[in-house]
Protein backbone atom coordinates (compact mmCIF):
# COMPACT_ATOMS: atom_id res chain seq x y z
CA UNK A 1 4.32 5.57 9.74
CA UNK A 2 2.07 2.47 9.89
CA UNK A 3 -1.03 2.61 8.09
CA UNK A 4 -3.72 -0.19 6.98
CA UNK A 5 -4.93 1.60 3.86
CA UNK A 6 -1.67 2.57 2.79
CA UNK A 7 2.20 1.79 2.81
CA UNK A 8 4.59 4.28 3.38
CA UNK A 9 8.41 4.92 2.98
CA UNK A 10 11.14 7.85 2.05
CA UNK A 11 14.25 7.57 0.79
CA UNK A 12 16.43 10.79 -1.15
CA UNK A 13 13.96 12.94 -0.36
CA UNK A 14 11.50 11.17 -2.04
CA UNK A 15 8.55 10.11 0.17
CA UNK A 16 6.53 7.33 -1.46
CA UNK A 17 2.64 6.44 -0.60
CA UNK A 18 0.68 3.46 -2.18
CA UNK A 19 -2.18 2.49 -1.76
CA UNK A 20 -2.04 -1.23 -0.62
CA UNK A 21 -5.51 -3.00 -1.33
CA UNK A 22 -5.19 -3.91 -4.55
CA UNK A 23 -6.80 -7.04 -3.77
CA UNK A 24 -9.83 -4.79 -3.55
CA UNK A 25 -9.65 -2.35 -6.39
CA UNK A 26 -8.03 0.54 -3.40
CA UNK A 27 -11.40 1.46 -2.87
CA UNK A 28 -11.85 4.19 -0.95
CA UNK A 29 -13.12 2.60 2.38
CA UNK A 30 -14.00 4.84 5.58
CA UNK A 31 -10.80 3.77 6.87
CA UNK A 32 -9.10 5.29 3.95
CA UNK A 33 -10.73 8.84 4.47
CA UNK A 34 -9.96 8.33 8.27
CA UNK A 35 -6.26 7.66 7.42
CA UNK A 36 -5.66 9.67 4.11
CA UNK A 37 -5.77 13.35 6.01
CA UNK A 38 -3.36 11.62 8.83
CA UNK A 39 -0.78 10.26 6.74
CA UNK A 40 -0.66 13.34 4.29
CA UNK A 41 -0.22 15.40 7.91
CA UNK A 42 2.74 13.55 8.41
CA UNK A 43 4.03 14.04 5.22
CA UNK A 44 3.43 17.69 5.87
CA UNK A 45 5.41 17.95 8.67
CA UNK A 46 8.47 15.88 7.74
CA UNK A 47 10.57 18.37 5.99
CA UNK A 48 13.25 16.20 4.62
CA UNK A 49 11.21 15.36 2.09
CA UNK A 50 10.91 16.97 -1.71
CA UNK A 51 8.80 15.26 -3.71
CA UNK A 52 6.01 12.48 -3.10
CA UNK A 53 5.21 9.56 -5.44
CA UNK A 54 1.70 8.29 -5.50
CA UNK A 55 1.30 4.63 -6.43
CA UNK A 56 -1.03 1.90 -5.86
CA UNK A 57 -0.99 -1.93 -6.49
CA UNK A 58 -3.08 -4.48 -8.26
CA UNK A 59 -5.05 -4.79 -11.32
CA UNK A 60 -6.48 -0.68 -10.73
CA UNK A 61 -5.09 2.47 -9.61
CA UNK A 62 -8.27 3.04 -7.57
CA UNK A 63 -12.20 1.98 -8.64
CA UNK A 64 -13.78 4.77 -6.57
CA UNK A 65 -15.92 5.39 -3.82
CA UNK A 66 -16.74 2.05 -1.26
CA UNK A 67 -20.55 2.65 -1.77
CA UNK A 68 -20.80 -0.47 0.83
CA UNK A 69 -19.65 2.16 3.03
CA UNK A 70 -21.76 5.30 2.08
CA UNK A 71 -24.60 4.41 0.96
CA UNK A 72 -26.62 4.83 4.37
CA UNK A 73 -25.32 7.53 5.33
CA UNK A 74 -28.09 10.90 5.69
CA UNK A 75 -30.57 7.96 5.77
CA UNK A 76 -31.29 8.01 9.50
CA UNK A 77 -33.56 5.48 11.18
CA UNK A 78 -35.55 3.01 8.85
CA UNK A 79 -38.67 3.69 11.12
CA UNK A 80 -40.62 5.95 9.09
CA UNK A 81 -41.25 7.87 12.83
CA UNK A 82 -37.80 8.64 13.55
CA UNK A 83 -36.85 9.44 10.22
CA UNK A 84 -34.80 12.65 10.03
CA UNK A 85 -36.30 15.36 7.61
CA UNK A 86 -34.90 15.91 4.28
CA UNK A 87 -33.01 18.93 5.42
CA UNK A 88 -31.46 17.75 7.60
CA UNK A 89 -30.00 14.34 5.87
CA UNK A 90 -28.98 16.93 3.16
CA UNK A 91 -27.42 18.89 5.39
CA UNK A 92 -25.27 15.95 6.87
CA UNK A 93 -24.47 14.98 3.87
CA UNK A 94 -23.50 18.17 2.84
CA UNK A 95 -20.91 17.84 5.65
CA UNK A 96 -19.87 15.15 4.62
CA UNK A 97 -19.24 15.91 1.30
CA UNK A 98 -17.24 18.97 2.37
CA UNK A 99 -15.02 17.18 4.44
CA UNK A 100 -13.82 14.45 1.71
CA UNK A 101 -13.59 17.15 -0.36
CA UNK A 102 -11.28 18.73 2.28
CA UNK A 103 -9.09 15.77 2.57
CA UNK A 104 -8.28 15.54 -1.09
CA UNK A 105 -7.40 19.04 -0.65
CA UNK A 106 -4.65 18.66 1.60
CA UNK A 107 -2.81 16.30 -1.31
CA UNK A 108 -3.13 19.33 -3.66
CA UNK A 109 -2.19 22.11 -0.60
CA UNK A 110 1.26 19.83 0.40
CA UNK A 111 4.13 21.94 -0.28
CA UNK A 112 5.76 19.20 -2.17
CA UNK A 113 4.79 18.69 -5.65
CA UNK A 114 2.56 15.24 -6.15
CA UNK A 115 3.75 12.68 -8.81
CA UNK A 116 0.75 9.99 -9.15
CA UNK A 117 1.28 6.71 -11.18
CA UNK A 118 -2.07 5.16 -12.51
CA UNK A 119 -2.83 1.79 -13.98
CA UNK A 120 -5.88 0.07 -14.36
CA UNK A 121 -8.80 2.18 -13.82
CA UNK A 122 -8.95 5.08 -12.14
CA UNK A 123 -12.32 5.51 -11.37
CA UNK A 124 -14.73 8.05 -9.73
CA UNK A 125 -12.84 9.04 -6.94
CA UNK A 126 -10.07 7.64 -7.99
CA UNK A 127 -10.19 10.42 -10.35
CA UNK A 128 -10.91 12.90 -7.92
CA UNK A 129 -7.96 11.85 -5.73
CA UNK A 130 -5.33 11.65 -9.57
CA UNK A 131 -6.18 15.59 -10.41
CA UNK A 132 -5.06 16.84 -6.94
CA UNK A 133 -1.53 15.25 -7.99
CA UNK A 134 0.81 18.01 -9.44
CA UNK A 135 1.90 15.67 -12.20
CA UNK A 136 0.44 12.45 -13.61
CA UNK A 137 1.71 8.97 -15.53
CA UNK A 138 -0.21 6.59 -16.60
CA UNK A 139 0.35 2.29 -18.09
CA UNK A 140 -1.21 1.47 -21.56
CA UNK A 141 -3.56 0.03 -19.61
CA UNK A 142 -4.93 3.01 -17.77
CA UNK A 143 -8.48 4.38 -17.89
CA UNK A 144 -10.02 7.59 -16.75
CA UNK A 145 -13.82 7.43 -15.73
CA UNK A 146 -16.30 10.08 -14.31
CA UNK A 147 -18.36 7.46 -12.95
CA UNK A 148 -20.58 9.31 -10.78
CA UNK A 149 -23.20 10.11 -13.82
CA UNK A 150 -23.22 6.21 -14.48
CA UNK A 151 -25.01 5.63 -10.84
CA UNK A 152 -27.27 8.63 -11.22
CA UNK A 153 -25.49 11.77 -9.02
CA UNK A 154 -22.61 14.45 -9.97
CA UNK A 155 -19.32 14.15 -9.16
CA UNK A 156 -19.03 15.96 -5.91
CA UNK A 157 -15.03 15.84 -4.48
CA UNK A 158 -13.35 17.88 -7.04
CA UNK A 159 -13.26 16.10 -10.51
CA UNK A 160 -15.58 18.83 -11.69
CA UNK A 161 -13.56 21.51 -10.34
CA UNK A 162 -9.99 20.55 -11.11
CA UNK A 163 -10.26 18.55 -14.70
CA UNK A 164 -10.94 21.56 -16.52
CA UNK A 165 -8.21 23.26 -15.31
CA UNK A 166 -6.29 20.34 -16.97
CA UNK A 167 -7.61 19.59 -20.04
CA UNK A 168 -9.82 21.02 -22.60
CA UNK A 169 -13.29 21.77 -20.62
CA UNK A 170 -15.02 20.27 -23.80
CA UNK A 171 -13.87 17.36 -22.98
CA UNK A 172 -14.45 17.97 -19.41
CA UNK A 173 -18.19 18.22 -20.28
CA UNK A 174 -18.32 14.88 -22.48
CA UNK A 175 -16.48 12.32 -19.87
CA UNK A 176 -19.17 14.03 -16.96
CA UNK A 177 -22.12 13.66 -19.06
CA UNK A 178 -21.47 10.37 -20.79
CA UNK A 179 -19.74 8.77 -18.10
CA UNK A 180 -17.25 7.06 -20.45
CA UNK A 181 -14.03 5.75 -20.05
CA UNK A 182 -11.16 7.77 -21.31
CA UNK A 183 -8.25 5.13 -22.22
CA UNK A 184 -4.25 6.02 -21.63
CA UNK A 185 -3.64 7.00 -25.15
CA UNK A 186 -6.39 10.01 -25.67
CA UNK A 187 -5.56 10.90 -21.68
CA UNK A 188 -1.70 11.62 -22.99
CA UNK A 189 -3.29 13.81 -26.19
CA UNK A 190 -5.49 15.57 -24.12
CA UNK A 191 -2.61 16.30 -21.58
CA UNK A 192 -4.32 14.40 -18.79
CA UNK A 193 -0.91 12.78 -17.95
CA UNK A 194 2.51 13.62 -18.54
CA UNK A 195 3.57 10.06 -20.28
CA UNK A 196 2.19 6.28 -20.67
CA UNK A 197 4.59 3.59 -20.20
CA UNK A 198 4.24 -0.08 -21.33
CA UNK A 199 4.00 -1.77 -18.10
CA UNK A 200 3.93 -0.90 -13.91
CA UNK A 201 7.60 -1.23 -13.12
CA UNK A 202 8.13 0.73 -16.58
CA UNK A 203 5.64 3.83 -15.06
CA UNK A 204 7.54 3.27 -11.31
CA UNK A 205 10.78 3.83 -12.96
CA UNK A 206 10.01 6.92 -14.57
CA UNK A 207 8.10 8.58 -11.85
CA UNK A 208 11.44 8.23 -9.74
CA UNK A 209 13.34 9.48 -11.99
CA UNK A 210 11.52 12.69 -12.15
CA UNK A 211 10.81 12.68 -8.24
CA UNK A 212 15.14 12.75 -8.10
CA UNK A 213 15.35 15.10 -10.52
CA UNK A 214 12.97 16.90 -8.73
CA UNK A 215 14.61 16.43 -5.58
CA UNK A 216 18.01 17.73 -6.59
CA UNK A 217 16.79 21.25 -7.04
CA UNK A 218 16.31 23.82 -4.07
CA UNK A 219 13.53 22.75 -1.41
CA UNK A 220 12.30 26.38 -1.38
CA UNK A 221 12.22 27.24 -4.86
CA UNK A 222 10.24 23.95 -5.88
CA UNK A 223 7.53 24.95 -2.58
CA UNK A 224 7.26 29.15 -4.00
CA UNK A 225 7.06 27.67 -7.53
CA UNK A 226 4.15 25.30 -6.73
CA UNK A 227 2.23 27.93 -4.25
CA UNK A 228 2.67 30.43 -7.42
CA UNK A 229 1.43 27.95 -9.89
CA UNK A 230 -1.60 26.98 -7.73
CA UNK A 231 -2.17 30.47 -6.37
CA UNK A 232 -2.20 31.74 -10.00
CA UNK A 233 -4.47 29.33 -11.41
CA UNK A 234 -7.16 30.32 -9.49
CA UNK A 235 -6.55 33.73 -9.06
CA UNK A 236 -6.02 36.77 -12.24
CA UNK A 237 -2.88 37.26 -14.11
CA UNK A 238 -2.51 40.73 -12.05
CA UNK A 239 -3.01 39.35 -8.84
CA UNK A 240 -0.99 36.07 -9.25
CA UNK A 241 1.95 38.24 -10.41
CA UNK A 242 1.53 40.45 -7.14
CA UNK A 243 1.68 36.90 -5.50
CA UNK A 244 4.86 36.05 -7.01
CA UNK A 245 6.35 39.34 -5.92
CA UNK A 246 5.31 39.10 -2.92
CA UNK A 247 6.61 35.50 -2.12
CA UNK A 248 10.20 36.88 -4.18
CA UNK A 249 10.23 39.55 -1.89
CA UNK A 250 9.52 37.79 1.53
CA UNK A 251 11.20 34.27 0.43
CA UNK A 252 13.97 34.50 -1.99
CA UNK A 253 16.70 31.73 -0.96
CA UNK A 254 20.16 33.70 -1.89
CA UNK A 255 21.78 30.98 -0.34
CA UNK A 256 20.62 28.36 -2.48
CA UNK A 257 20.64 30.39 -5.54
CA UNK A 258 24.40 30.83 -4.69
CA UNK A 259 24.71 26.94 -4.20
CA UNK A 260 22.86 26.28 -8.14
CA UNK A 261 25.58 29.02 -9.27
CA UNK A 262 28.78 27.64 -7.45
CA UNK A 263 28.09 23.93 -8.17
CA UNK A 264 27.47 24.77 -11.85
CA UNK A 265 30.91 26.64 -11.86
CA UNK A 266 32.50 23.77 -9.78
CA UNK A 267 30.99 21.04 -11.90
CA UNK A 268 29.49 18.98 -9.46
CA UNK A 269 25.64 18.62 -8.09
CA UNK A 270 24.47 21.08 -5.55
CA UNK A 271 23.86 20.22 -1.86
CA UNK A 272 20.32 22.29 -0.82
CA UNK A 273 19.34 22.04 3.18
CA UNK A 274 16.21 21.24 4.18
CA UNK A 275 13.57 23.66 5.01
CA UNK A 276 13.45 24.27 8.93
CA UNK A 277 11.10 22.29 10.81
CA UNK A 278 8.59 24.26 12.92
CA UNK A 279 10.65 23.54 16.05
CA UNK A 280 13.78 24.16 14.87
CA UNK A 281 12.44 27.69 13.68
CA UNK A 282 11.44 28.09 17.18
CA UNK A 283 14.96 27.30 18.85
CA UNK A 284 16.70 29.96 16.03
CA UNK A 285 14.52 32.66 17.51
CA UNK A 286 14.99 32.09 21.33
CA UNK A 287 18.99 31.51 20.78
């Protein structure tokens, strides 16, 4: 996978994507929303892999939104004649809007869980991008920001939605309104992230850690247990435990369950296949 916005690489399962403009804050260019929903496709379809680590380099995790990029857009023709009406640059823009909203989405919908690593700021989008992770780990120097308010709009590509399914909606409420920055060590209290490490290499090192830990368990109890978590948080306790008996019922990996027994009884670590890749399924059933 080759990429100009990002660099990519697996290794034990673990596939890792970082974002590689840190000479630029990883803003979040048009090229970036043209190759995010590509790259996480791939990722999606490549079945060796268990977990993904999100990283980026430079001084900031990501500063947000490339407003050099969008800030024309719905704004048609500058000749007051050929102007579009308001409808319908709100309606384009609702489009767009949508569809960045969409690709974030796909991070979140990956049956793999999402570790992202943050330092620096992690700003307006940025933001939007960290809470579709599954897990996140911050530096000291790590900052949280709900920009959008600061440059007069609402936050529009799911900060709104998915922070306050994270941490306390009060708080929610007071980073959106005030636009402040939220620093590493009242993002850890809040539960925000998982841990804060002293420097970069320190945070790296502990996300792969997990990511192998991760890794080591079965590849199709780690996908039902994130599609339960996610399915239940937005859904009621009754129906997300008909979920979960439905996915036991239809997916329930004896095999590997008898691999976690046997290698526990045989002292050693177990050895989980891979879930099938879509053409391999397809070969099983003409055979």
């Amino acid at each position: 996978m080759t990429y100009e916005s990002f660099d990519f690489k697996k290794e034990n399962g673990i596939g890792h994507l970082k974002l590689n403009k840190g000479e630029d804050f990883n803003k979040m260019t048009l090229n970036f929303w043209y190759e995010l929903p590509r790259v996480l496709e791939d990722i999606k379809k490549d079945t060796s892999l268990r977990v993904l680590i999100l990283s980026s380099t430079g001084k900031h995790f990501c500063a947000g939104m490339d407003l050099a990029n969008f800030g024309t857009l719905g704004s048609g023709d500058t000749k007051k004649d050929n102007r579009p009406d308001k409808a319908r640059s709100g309606e384009v823009l609702y489009r767009v809007a949508m569809e960045l909203q969409e690709n974030l989405s796909k991070l979140e919908k990956l049956r793999i869980p999402v570790i992202c690593g943050i330092q620096g700021g992690c700003i307006g989008g940025g933001l939007d991008m960290a809470t579709a992770a599954d897990l996140r780990f911050a530096t000291k120097d790590a900052f949280f920001c709900i920009q959008e308010v600061n440059i007069g709009m609402a936050a529009d590509i799911g900060t709104l939605q998915r922070l306050p399914r994270v941490i306390p909606e009060g708080k929610v409420r007071e980073l959106a309104y005030t636009g402040r920055r939220m620093y590493a060590e009242e993002s850890l209290s809040c539960g925000l992230v998982n841990n804060v490490y002293e420097t970069h290499e320190d945070m790296l090192a502990g996300m792969e850690e997990i990511a192998l830990e991760i890794a080591s368990k079965s590849p199709l109890a780690v996908y039902g247990t994130k599609a339960i978590l996610n399915f239940s948080r937005d859904h009621t306790v009754a129906e997300g435990l008909e979920y979960n008996a439905l996915w036991s019922g239809a997916m329930l990996p004896q095999e590997d369950m008898a691999e976690a027994m046997m290698s526990k009884v045989e002292k050693r670590d177990p050895q989980f296949e891979d879930i099938l890749e879509i053409k391999e399924y397809g070969k099983a059933n003409k055979a």
